[in-house]
Protein backbone atom coordinates (compact mmCIF):
# COMPACT_ATOMS: atom_id res chain seq x y z
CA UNK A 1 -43.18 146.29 10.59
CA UNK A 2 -41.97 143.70 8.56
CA UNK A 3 -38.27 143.47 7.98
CA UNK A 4 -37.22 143.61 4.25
CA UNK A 5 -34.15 141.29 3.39
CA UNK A 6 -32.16 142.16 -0.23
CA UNK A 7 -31.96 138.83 -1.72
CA UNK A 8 -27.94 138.33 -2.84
CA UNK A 9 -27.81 141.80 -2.29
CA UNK A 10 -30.05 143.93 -4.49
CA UNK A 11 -30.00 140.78 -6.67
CA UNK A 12 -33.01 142.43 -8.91
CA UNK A 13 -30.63 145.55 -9.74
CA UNK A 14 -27.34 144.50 -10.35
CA UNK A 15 -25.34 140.89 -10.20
CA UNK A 16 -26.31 139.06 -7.45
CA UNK A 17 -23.96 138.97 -4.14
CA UNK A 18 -21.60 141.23 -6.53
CA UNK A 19 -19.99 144.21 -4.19
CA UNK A 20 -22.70 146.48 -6.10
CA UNK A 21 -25.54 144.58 -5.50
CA UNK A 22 -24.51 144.72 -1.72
CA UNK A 23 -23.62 148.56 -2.31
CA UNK A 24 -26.78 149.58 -3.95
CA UNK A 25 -28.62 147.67 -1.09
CA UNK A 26 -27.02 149.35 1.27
CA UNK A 27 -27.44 153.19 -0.69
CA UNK A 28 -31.42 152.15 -1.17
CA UNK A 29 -31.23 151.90 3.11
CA UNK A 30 -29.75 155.02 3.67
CA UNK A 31 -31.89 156.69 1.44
CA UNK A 32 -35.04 155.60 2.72
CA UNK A 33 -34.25 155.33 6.27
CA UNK A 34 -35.10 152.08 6.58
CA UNK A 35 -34.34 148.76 8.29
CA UNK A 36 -32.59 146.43 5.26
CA UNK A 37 -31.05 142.82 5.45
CA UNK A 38 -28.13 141.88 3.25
CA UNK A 39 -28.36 138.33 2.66
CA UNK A 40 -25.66 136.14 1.03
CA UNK A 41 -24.51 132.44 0.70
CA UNK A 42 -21.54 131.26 1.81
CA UNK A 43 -19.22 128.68 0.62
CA UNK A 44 -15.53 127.58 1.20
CA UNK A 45 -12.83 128.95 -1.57
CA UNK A 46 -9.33 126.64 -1.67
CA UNK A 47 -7.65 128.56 1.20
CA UNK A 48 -10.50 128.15 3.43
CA UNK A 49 -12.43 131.41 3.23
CA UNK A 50 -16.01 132.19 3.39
CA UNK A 51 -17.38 133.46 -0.20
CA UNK A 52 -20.36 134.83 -0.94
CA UNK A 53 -21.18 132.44 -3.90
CA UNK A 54 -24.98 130.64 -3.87
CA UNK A 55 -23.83 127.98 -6.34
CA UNK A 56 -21.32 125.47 -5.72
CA UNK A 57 -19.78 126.08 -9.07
CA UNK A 58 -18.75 128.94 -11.15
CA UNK A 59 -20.86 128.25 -14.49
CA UNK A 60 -23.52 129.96 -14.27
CA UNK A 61 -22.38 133.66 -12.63
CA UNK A 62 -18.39 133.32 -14.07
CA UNK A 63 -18.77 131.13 -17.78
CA UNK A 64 -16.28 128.63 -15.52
CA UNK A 65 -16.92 124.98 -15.15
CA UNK A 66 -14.93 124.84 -12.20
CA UNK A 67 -16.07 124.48 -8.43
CA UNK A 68 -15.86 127.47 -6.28
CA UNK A 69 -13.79 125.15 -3.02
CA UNK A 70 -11.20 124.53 -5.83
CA UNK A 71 -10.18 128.21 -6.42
CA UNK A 72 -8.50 130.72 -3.89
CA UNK A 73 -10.30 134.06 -3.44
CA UNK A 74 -7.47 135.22 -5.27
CA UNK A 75 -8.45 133.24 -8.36
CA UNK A 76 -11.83 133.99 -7.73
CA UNK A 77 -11.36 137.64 -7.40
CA UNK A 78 -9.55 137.90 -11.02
CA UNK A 79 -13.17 136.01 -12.53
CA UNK A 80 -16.42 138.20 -13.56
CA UNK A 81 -19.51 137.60 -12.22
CA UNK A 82 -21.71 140.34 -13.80
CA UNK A 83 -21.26 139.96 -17.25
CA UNK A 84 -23.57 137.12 -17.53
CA UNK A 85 -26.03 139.70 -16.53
CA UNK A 86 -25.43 143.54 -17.82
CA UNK A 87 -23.19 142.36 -20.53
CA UNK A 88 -19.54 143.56 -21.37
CA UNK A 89 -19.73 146.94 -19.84
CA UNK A 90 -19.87 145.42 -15.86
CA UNK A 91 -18.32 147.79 -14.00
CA UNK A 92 -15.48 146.62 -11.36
CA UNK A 93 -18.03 146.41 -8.52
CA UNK A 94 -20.47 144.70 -10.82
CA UNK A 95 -17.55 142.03 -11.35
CA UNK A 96 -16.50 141.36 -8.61
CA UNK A 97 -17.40 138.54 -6.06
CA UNK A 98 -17.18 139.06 -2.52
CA UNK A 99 -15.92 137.42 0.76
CA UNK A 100 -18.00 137.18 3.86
CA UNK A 101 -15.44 139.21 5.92
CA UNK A 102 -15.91 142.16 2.98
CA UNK A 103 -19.66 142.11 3.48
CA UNK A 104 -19.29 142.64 7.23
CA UNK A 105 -16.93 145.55 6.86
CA UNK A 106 -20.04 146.89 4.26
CA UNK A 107 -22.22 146.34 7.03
CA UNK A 108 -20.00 147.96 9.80
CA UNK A 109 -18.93 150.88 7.98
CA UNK A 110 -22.71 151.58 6.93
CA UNK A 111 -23.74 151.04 10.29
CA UNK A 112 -20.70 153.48 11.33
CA UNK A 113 -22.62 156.26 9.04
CA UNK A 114 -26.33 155.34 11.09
CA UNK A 115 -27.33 153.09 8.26
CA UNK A 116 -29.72 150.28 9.57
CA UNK A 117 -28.41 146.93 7.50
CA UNK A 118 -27.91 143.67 8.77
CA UNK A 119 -25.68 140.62 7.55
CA UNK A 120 -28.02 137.40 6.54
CA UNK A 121 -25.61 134.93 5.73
CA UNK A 122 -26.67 131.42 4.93
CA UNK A 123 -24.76 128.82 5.60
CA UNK A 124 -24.84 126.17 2.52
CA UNK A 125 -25.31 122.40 2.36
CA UNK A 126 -24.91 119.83 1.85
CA UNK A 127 -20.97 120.87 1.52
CA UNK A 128 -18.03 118.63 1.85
CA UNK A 129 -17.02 120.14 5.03
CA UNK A 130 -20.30 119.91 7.36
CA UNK A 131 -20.58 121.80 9.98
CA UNK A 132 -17.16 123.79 9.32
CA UNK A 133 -19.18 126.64 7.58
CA UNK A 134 -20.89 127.28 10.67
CA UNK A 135 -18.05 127.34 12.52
CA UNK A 136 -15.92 129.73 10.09
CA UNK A 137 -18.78 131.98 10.35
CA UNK A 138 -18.85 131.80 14.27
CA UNK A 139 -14.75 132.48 14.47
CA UNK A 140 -15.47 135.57 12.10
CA UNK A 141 -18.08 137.27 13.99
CA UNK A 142 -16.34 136.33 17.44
CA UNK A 143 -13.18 138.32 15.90
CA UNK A 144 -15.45 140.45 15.61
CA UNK A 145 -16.57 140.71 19.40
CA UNK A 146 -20.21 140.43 17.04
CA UNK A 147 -20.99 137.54 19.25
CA UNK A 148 -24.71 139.20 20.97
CA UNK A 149 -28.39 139.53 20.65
CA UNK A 150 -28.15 142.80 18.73
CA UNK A 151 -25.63 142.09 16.61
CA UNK A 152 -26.15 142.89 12.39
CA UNK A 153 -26.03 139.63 11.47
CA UNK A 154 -28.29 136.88 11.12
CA UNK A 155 -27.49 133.20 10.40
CA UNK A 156 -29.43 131.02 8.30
CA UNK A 157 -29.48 127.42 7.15
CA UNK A 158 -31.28 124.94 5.60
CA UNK A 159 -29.26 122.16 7.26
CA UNK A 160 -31.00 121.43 10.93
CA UNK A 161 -27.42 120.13 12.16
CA UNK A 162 -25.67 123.28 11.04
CA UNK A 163 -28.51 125.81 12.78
CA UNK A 164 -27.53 123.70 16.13
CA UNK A 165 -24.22 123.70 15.72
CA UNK A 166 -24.54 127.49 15.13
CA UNK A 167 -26.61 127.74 18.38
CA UNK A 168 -23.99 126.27 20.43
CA UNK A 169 -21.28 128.66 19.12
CA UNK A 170 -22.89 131.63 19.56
CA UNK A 171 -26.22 131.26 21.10
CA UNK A 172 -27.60 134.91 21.16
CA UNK A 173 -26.37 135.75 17.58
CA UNK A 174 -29.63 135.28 15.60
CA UNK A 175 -30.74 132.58 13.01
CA UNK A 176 -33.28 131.28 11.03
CA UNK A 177 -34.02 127.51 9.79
CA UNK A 178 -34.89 127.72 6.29
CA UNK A 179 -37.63 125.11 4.92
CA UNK A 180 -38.34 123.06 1.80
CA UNK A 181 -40.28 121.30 1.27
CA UNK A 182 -41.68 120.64 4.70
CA UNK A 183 -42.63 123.02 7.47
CA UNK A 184 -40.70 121.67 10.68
CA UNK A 185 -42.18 123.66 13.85
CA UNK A 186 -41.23 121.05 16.57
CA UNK A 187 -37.44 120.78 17.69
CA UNK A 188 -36.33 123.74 15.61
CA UNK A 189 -33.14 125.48 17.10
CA UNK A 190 -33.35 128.71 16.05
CA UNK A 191 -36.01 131.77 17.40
CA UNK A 192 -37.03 132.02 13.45
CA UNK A 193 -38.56 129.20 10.88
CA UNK A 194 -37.93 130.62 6.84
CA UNK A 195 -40.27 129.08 4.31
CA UNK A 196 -40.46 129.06 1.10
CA UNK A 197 -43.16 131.57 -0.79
CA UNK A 198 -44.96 128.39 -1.89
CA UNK A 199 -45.52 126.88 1.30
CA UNK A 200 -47.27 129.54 2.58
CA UNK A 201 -49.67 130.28 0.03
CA UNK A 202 -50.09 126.15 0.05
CA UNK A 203 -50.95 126.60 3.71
CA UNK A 204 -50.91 129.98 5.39
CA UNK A 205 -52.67 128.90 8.49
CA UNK A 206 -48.97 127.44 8.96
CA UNK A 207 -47.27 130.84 10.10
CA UNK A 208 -50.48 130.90 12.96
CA UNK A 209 -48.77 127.53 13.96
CA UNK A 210 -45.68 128.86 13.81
CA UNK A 211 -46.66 131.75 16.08
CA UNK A 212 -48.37 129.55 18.16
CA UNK A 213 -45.21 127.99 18.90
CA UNK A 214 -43.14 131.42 19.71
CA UNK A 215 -41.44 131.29 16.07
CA UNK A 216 -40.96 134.17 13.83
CA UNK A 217 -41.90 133.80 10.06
CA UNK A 218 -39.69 134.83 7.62
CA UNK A 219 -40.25 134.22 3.93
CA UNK A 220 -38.50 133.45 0.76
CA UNK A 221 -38.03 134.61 -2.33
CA UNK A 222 -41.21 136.84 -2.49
CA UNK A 223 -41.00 139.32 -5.35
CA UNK A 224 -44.70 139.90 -6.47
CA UNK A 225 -46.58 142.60 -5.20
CA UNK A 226 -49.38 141.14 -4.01
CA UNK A 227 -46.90 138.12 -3.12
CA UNK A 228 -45.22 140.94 -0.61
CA UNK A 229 -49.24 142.20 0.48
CA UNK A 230 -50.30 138.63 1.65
CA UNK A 231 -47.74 137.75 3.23
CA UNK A 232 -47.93 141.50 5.24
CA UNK A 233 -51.17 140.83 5.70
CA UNK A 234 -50.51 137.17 7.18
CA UNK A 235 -48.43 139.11 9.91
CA UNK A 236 -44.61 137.13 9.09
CA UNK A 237 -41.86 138.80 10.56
CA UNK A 238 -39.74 139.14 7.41
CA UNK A 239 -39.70 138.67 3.62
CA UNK A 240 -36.44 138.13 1.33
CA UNK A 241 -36.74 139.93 -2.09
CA UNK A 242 -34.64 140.65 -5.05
CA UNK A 243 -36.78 144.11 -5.22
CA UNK A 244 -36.26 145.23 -1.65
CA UNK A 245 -37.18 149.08 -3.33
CA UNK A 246 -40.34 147.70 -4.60
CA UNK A 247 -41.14 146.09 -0.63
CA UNK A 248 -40.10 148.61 1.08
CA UNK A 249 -42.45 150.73 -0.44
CA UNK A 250 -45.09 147.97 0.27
CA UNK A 251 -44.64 147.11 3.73
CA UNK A 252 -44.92 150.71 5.08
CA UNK A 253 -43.33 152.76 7.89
């Protein structure tokens, strides 16, 4: 069955990677039963924590022409990221922006009540640290003792060096190399090769190549229903959505 991933959270809901757009992800699993990634972007605040921001500024989410490495998650906290979207009455959760660590201890404590969600946390470049983001993300899970094959997180990355990096770290802990515009299928460090909705309808013979060469599919941002039916019917592994309600009704049990 394919695996649905919530895009930001469930991005099409509420404010993306707000702490209810992770919630109501997580609350749309447990109702249904079903399998549900979590996926986020991380970037470094000022005192070196992983956020769950997908721009490198806050302009667009926050009104504030300031970049997100410049403020502590302190500062951050204190902003509002969901007005921009559901207007003045945001709720607190709808406000707020998370940290990494916060969206594991979602994930644990729904896993804790036998909900199935997984962490998908990509890794953003180009950044002004490299490779550090990876390795932020590695020390969090290893505190973690999340350092296996099964654990509920998956890394992703556009950034090739990153992905390796990753792989070195922690080598059983899933991951995915994202692709745009090309589709890579030689040399790729990771079990799983992410491309964009576009390429695929450009080219689907590409995720038979992919197969061919013992990677997993999964695609991104695929919101359309019959977006979400071909690419079922093309046999990928996964599909990121800001409607995961809408997919998971699509892909089946």
């Amino acid at each position: 069955m394919t695996f649905v991933i919530a895009h930001r959270g469930w991005s099409g809901r509420e404010p993306e990677q707000s702490r209810a757009a992770y919630v109501a992800a997580i609350d749309l699993a447990a109702r249904t039963g079903r399998r549900l990634g979590l996926e986020c972007d991380t970037h470094f605040s000022a005192d070196d924590q992983l956020i769950c921001l997908h721009d490198l500024d806050l302009a667009r989410t926050a009104g504030v022409e300031v970049a997100a490495r410049e403020l502590t998650v302190a500062e951050l906290k204190r902003l509002d990221i969901g007005s921009w979207l559901v207007g003045p009455g945001a709720t607190a959760e709808q406000r707020e922006l998370m940290t990494v660590p916060e969206l594991l201890d979602l994930v644990a404590a729904a896993r804790g009540r036998g909900v199935d969600v997984v962490a998908v946390v990509e890794t953003k470049h180009p950044n002004p640290r490299g490779t550090d983001v990876e390795r932020a993300l590695a020390d969090l899970l290893r505190q973690r003792g999340w350092v296996g094959a099964e654990v509920p997180v998956r890394m992703i990355s556009f950034d090739p060096a990153g992905v390796h990096v990753f792989a070195e770290l922690l080598p059983d802990v899933p991951r995915s190399q994202l692709q745009y515009p090309v589709q890579v299928l030689e040399g790729v460090d990771a079990p799983a090769v992410s491309p964009w909705l576009g390429m695929v309808r450009r080219d689907p013979d590409l995720v038979r190549r992919a197969h061919d060469a013992g990677l997993e599919v999964h695609v991104w941002t695929v919101n359309d229903p019959a977006d979400i039916a071909f690419c079922v019917g093309l046999g990928v592994e996964a599909i990121t959505t800001d409607h995961p309600d809408l997919a998971l009704q699509l892909v089946g049990d």
